[in-house]
Protein backbone atom coordinates (compact mmCIF):
# COMPACT_ATOMS: atom_id res chain seq x y z
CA UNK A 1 -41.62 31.85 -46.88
CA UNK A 2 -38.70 29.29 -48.08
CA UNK A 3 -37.39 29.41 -45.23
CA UNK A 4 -40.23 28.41 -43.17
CA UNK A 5 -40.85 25.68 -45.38
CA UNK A 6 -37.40 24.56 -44.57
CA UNK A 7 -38.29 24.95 -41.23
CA UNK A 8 -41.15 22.66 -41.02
CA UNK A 9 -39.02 19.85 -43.26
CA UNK A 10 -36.30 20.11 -40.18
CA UNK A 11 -38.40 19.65 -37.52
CA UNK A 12 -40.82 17.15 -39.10
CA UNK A 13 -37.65 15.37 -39.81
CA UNK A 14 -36.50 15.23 -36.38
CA UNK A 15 -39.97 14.02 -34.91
CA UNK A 16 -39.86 11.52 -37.23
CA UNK A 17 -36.41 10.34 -36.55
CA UNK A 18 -37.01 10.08 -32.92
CA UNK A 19 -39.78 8.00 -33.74
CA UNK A 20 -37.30 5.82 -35.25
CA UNK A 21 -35.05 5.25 -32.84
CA UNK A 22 -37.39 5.28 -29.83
CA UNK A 23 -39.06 1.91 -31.87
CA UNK A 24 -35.43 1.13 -32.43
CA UNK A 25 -34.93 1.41 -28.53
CA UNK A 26 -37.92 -0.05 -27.78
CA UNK A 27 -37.26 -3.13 -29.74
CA UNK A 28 -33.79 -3.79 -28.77
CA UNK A 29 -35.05 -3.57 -25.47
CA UNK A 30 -36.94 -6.77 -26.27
CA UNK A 31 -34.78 -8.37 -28.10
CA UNK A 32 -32.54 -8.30 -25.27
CA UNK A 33 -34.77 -10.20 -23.72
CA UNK A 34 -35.50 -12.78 -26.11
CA UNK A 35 -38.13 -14.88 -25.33
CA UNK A 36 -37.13 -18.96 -24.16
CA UNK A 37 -39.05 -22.21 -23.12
CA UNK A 38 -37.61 -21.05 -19.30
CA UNK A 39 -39.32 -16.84 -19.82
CA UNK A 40 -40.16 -15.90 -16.22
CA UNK A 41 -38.32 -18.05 -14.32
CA UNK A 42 -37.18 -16.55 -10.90
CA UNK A 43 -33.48 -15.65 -10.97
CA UNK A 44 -31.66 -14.04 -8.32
CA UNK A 45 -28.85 -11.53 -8.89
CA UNK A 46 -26.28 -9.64 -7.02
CA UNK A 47 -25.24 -6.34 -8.41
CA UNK A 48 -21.58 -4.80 -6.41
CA UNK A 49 -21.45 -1.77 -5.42
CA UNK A 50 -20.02 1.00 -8.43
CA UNK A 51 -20.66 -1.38 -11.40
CA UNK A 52 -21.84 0.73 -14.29
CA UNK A 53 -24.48 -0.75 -17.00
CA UNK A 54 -21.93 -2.14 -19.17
CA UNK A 55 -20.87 -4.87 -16.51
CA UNK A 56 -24.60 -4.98 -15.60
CA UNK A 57 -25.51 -6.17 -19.04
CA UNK A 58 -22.68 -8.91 -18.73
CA UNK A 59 -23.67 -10.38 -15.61
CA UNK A 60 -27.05 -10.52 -16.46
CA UNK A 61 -26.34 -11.93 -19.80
CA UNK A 62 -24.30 -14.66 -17.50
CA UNK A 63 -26.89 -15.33 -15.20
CA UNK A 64 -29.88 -15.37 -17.90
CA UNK A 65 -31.53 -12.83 -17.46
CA UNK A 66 -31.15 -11.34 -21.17
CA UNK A 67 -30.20 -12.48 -24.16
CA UNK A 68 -27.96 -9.92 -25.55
CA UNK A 69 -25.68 -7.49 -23.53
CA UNK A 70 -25.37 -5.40 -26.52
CA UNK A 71 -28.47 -4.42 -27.00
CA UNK A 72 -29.19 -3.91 -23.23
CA UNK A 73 -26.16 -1.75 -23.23
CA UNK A 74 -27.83 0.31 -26.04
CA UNK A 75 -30.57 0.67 -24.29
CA UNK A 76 -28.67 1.75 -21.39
CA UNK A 77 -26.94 4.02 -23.08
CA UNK A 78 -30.28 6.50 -23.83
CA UNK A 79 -32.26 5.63 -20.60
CA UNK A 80 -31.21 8.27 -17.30
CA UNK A 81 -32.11 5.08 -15.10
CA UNK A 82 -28.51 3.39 -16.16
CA UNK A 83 -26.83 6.15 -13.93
CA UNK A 84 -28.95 5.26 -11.20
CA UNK A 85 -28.26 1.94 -10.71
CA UNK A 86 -28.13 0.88 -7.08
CA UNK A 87 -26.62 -2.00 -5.52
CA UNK A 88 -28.11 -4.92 -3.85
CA UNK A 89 -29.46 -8.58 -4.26
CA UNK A 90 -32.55 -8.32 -7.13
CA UNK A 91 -35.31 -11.13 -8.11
CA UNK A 92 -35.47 -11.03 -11.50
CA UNK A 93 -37.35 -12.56 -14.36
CA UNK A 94 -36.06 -14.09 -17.57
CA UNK A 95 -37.25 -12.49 -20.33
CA UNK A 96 -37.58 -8.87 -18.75
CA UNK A 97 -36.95 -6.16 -21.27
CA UNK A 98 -34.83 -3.69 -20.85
CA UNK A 99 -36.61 -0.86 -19.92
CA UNK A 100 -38.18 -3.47 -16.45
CA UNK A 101 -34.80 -4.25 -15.71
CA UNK A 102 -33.51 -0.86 -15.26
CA UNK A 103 -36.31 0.32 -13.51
CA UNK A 104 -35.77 -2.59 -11.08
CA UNK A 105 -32.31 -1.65 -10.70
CA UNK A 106 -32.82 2.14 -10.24
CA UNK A 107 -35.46 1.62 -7.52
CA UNK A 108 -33.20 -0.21 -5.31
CA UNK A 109 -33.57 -3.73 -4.20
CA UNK A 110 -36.76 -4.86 -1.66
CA UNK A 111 -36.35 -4.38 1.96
CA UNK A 112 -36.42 -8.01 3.60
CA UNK A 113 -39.69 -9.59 4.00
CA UNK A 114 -41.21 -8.86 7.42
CA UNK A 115 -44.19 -10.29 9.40
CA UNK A 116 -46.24 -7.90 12.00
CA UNK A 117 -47.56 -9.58 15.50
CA UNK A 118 -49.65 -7.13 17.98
CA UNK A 119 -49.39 -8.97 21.23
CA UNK A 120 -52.49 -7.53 23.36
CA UNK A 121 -51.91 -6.71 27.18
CA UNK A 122 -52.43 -9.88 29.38
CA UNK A 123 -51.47 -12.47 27.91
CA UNK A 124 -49.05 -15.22 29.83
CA UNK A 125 -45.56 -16.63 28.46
CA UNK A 126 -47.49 -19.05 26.50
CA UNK A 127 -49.85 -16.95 24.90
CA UNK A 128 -47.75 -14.80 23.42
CA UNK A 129 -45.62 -17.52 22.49
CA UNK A 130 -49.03 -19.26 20.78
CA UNK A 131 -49.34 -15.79 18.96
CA UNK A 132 -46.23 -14.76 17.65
CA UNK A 133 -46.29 -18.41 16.10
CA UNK A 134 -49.74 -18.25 14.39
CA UNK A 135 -49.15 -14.59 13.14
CA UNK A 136 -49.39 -14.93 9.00
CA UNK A 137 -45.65 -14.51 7.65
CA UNK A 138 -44.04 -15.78 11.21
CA UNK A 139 -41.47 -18.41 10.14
CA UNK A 140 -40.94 -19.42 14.06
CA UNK A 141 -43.36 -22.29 15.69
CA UNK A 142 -43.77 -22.64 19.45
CA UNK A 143 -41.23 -25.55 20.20
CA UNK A 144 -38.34 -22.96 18.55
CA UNK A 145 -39.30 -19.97 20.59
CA UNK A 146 -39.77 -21.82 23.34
CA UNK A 147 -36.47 -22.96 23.00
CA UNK A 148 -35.07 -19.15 22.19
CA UNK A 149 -36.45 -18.01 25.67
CA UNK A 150 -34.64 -20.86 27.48
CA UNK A 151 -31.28 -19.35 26.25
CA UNK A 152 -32.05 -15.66 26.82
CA UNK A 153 -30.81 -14.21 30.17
CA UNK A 154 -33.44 -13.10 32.51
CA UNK A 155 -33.00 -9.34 33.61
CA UNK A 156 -30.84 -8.87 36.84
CA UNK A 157 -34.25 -7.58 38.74
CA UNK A 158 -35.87 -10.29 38.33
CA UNK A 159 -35.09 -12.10 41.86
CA UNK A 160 -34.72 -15.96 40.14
CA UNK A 161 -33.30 -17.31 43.03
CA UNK A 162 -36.52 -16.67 44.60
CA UNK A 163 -38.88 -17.88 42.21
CA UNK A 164 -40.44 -21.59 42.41
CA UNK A 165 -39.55 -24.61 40.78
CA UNK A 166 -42.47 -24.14 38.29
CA UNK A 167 -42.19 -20.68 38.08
CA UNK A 168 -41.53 -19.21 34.37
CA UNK A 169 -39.09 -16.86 34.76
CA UNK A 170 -40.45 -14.72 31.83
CA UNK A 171 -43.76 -14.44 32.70
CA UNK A 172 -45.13 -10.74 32.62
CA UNK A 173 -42.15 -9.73 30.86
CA UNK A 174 -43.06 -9.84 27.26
CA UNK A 175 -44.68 -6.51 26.77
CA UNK A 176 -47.59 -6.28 25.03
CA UNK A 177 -48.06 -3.89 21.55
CA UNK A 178 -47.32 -4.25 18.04
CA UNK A 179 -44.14 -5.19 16.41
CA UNK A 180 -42.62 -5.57 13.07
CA UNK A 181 -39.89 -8.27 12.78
CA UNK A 182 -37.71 -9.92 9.72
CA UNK A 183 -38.83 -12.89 8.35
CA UNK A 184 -34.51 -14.07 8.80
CA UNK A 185 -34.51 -12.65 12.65
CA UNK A 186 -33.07 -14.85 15.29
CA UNK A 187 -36.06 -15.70 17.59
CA UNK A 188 -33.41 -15.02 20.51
CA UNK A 189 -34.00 -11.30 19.08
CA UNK A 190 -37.65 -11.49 18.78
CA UNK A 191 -38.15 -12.15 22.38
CA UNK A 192 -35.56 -10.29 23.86
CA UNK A 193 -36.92 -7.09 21.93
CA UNK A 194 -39.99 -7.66 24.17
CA UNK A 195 -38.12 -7.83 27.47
CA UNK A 196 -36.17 -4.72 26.68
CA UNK A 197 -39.69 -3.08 25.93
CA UNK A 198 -41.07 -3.92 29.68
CA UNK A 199 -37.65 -2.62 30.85
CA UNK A 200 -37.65 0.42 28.87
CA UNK A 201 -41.47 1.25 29.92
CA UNK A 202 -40.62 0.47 33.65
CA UNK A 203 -37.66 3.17 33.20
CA UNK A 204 -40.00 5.20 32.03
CA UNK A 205 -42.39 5.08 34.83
CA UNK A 206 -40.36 5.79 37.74
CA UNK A 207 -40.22 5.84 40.98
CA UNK A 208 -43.80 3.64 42.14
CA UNK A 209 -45.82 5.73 44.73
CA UNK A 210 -45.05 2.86 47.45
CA UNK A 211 -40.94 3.26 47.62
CA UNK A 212 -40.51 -0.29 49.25
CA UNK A 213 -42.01 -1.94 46.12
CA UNK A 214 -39.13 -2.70 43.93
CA UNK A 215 -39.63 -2.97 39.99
CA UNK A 216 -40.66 -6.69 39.83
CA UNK A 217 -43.51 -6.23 42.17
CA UNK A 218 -44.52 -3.04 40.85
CA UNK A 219 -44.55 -5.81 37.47
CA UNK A 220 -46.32 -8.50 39.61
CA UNK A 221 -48.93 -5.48 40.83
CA UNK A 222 -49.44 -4.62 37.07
CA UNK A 223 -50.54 -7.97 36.33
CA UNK A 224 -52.63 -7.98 38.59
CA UNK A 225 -54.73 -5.13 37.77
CA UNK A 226 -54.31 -6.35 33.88
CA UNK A 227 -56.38 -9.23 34.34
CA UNK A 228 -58.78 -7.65 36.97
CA UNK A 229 -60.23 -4.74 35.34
CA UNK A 230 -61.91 -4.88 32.21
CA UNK A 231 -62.65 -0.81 32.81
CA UNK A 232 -59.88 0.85 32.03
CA UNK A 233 -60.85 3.81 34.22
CA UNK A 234 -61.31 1.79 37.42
CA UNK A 235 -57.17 0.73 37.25
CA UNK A 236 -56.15 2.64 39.71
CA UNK A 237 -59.04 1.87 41.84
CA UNK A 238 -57.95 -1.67 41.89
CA UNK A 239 -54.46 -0.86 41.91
CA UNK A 240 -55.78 1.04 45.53
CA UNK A 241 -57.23 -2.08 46.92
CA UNK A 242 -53.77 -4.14 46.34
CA UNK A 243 -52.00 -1.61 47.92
CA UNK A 244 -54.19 -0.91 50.93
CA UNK A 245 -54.62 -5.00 51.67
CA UNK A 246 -50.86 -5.26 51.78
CA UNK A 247 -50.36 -2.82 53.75
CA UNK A 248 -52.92 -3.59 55.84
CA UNK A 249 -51.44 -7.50 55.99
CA UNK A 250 -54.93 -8.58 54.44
CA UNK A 251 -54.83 -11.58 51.68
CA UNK A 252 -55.35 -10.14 48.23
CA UNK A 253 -57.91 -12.66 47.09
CA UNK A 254 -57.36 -11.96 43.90
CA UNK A 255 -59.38 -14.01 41.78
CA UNK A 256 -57.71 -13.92 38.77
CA UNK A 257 -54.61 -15.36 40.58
CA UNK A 258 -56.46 -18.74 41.34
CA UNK A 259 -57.36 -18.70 37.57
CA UNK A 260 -53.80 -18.54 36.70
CA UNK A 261 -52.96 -21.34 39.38
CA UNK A 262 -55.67 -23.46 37.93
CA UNK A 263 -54.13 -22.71 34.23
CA UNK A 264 -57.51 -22.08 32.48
CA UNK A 265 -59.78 -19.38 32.16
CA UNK A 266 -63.64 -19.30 33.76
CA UNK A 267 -65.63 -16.76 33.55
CA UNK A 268 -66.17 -17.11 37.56
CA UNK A 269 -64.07 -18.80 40.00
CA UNK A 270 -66.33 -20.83 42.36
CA UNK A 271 -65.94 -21.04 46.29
CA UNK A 272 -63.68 -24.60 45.93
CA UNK A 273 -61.10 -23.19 43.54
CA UNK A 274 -60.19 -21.01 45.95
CA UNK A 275 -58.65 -23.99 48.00
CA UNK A 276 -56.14 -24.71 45.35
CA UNK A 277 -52.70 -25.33 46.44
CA UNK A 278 -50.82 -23.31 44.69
CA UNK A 279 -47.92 -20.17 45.59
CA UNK A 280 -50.17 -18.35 43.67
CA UNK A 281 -53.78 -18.70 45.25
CA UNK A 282 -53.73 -15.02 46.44
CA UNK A 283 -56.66 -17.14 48.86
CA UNK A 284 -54.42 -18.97 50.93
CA UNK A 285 -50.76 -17.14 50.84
CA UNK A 286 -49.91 -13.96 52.17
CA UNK A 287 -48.92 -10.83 50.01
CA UNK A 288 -48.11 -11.01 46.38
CA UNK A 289 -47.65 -13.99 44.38
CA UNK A 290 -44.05 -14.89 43.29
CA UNK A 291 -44.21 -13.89 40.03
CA UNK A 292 -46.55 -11.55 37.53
CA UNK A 293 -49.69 -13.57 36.02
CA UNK A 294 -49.47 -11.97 32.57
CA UNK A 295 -47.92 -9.51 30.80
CA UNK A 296 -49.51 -5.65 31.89
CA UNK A 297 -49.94 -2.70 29.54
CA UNK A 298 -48.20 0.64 30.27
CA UNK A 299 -51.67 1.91 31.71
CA UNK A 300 -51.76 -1.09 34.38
CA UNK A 301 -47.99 -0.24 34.85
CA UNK A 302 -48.83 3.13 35.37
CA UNK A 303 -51.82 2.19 37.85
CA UNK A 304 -49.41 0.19 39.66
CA UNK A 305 -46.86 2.55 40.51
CA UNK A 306 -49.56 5.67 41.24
CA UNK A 307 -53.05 4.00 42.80
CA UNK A 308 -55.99 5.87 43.36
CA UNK A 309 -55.92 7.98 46.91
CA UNK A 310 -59.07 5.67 48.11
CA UNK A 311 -59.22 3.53 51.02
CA UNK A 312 -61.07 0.85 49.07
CA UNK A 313 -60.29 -3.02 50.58
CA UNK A 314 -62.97 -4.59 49.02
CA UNK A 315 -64.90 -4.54 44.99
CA UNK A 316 -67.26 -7.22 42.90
CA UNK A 317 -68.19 -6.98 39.97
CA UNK A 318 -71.38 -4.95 39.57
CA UNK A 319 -72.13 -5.34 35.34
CA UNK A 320 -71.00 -8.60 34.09
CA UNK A 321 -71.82 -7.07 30.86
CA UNK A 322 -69.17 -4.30 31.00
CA UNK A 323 -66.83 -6.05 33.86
CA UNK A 324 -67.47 -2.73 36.15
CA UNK A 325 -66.89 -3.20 39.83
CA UNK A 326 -68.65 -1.82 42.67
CA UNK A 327 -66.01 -0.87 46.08
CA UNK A 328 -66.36 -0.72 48.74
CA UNK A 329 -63.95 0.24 52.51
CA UNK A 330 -65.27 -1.64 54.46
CA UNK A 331 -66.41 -5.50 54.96
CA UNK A 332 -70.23 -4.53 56.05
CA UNK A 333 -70.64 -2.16 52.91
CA UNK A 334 -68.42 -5.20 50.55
CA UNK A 335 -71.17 -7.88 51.66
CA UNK A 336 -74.12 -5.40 50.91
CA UNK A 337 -72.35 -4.89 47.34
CA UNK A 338 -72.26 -8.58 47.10
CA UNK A 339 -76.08 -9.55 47.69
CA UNK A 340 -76.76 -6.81 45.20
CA UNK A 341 -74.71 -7.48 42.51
CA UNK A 342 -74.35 -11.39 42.67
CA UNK A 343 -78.64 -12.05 43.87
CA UNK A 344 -79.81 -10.13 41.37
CA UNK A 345 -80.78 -7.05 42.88
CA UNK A 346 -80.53 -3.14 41.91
């Protein structure tokens, strides 16, 4: 029985004295820290690589972080986080205990900041310049990205020397999804990560169904379709058309190409645009224009390079509600779609 007794004095003992010097940790953990008329101010450090607390404590007693190294070091001394110190560039706070600071320090310094854009399929050059540059977090603005793609070489398929005066070289080729970029990128790395992207997808494709078209007018196809079909189901269908009225020497008549010539968008393009002078008024020039009108998805890609086996020539739109087309193969059943769809009827 004495010896239980003596027992319980031990152990009671020991919780108490752990008590002690956890308070006694706790507090020189503040006072550390102590408080000044400058307490959270912003400071940034730089901790090398294989430091060990003790020099921790000293440089961030130098750069004001804490008050005392000593007591950091103590601190340090019965806290597993001290041997898990990582290095890296850290925002601190004056007036951080301790214990903060070495949690900071253990978890490894913040990533770089990063802004997220999600550039939607068929948009032009400009557009997606417009977007990147009104994304929240984006530190670039239109003028400096313009500027960016002026510098970056075009890809060695796109025929430039063929290209109009006015063309923009870039056009289709800033694929559209969703990226993540760093706040500190070069916009010359921004944009060229796009035009890799349409590269890399076009790779991925293959071989187009029609072997004569080569990869920038399978591109120039894509955009095409992008901009005509608002049903993702009838791409191919349209992509069918396209290919059946070049190779049948037909004018495309694409009416989304006038819309682009006219540079703004209507929801209809009316019998006198069509007489726009323009290398891209798929009305009055033969074949495809000279370069894409926006920027196509995979799926258009895809629609492109494989059309639907149909003999369409002709389609209107049939629910201006939904953007779903009606075809048609020849021009008798095209004009019958037309007085039905566009007067109103069934």
């Amino acid at each position: 029985m004495q010896r239980s007794g003596r027992w319980k004095v031990v152990v009671v003992g020991l919780f108490v004295a752990g008590l002690l010097i956890g308070g006694a940790l706790a507090l020189l953990g503040e006072l550390s820290s102590a408080p000044g008329v400058d307490q959270g101010r912003p400071i940034t450090v730089e901790i090398p690589e294989g430091v060990g607390a003790s020099q921790v404590a000293e440089l961030l007693a130098d750069r004001g972080v804490i008050a005392s190294p000593f007591a950091f070091k103590l601190v340090a001394r019965f806290d597993d986080r001290a041997a898990r110190i990582r290095p890296g560039t850290y925002v601190l706070r004056s007036g951080m205990s301790s214990g903060e600071i070495l949690g900071v320090l253990s978890d490894g310094p913040a990533g770089p900041a990063t802004f997220r854009v999600t550039l939607p399929e068929g948009l032009t050059v400009d557009q997606s310049l417009e977007r990147i540059a009104s994304t929240p977090g984006s530190p670039f603005d239109v003028d400096e990205l313009e500027a960016a793609l002026g510098g970056l070489a075009v890809p060695s398929w796109v025929p430039v020397e063929r290209l109009p005066a006015e063309a923009q070289a870039f056009e289709g080729l800033l694929f559209p999804d969703t990226y993540e970029f760093r706040v500190d990128a070069d916009p010359e790395d921004v944009l060229m990560r796009l035009v890799e992207h349409t590269d890399q997808v076009l790779s991925e494709i293959g071989s187009p169904a029609v072997e004569e078209l080569d990869r920038y007018e399978l591109l120039t196809i894509g955009s095409l379709i992008e901009r005509e079909a608002r049903v993702a189901a009838e791409q191919p269908l349209i992509s069918a058309v396209i290919h059946n009225r070049l190779d049948a020497d037909m004018p495309l008549q694409v009416d989304a190409t006038v819309l682009y010539a006219l540079g703004e968008h209507r929801d209809r393009v009316l019998y006198e645009d069509t007489d726009i002078d323009s290398p891209w008024n798929t009305y009055r020039i033969e074949g495809l224009p000279p370069t894409p009108i926006a920027a196509p998805g995979r799926a258009a890609l895809e629609a492109a390079a494989r059309p639907a086996a149909e003999d369409y020539l002709y389609y209107v739109v049939s629910d201006p509600a939904t953007g779903a087309h009606a075809f048609a193969s020849t021009k008798a059943e095209h004009d019958d779609n037309v007085r039905r769809y566009r007067r109103g009827g069934g």
